[in-house]
Protein backbone atom coordinates (compact mmCIF):
# COMPACT_ATOMS: atom_id res chain seq x y z
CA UNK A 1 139.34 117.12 76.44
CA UNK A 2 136.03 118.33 77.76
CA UNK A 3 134.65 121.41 78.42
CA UNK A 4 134.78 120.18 82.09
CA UNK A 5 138.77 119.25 81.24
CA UNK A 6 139.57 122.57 79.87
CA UNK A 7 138.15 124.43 83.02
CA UNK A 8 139.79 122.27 85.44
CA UNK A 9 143.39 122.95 83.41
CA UNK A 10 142.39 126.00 83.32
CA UNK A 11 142.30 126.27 87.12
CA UNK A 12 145.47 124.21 87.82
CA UNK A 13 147.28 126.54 85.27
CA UNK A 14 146.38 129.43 87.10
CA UNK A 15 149.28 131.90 87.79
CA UNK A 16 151.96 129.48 86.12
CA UNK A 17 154.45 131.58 83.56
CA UNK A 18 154.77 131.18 80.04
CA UNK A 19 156.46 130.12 77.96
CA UNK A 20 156.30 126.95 79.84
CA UNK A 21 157.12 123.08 78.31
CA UNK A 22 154.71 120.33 78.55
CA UNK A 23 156.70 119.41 81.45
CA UNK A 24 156.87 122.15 83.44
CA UNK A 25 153.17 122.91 83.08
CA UNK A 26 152.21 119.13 84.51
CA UNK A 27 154.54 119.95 87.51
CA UNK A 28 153.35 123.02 87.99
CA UNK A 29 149.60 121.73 87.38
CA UNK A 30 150.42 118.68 90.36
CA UNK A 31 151.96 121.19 92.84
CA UNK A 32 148.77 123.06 92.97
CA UNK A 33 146.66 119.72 93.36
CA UNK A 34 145.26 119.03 90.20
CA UNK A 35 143.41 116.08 89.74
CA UNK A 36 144.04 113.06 87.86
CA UNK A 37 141.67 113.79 85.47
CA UNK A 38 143.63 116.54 84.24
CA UNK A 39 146.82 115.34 84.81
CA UNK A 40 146.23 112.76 82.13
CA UNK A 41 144.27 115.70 79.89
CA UNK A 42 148.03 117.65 80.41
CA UNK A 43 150.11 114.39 79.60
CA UNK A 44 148.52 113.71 76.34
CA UNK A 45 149.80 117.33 74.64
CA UNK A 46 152.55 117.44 72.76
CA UNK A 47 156.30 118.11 73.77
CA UNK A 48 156.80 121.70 72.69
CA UNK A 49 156.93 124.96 74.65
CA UNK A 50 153.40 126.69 74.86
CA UNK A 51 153.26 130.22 75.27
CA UNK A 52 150.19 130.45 76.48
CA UNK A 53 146.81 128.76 78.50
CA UNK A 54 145.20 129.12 75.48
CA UNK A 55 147.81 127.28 73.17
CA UNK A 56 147.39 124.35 76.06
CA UNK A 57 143.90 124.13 75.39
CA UNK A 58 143.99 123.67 71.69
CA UNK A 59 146.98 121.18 72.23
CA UNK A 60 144.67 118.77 74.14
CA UNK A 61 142.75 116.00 72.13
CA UNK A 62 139.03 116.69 72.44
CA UNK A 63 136.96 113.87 73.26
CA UNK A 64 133.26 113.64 73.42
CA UNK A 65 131.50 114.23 76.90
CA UNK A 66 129.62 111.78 78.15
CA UNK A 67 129.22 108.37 78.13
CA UNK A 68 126.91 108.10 75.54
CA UNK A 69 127.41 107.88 71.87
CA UNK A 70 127.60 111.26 70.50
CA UNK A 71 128.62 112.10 73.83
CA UNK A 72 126.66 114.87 75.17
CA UNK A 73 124.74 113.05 78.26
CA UNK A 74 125.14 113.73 81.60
């Protein structure tokens, strides 16, 4: 996940309650219009119960940004 990624879950987890499952959170995330982008960021966590945006965040796999390698170009 991306800087970018963890700002737009960020934003699509807005006002959801926790705890919340991996599950709920990607419903929750799609009823407010998230993207597919970060639908697919949410998917890739693990199942378990997270307790809070933060805990989402760290439960995302972090991937480079950019295309580049080394991945910081824009």
């Amino acid at each position: 996940m991306t800087a970018r990624d963890e700002l737009r879950a960020a934003k699509a987890l807005q006002g959801v309650e926790f705890p919340a499952t991996k599950d709920e959170l990607i419903e929750y995330a799609s009823t407010r219009g998230a993207d597919a982008k970060t639908l697919q960021a949410l998917r890739t966590m693990p199942e378990r119960r997270f307790e809070n945006k933060d805990q989402v965040v760290e439960a995302v796999p972090q991937e480079p940004e950019g295309d580049a390698p080394g991945g910081t170009d824009r």
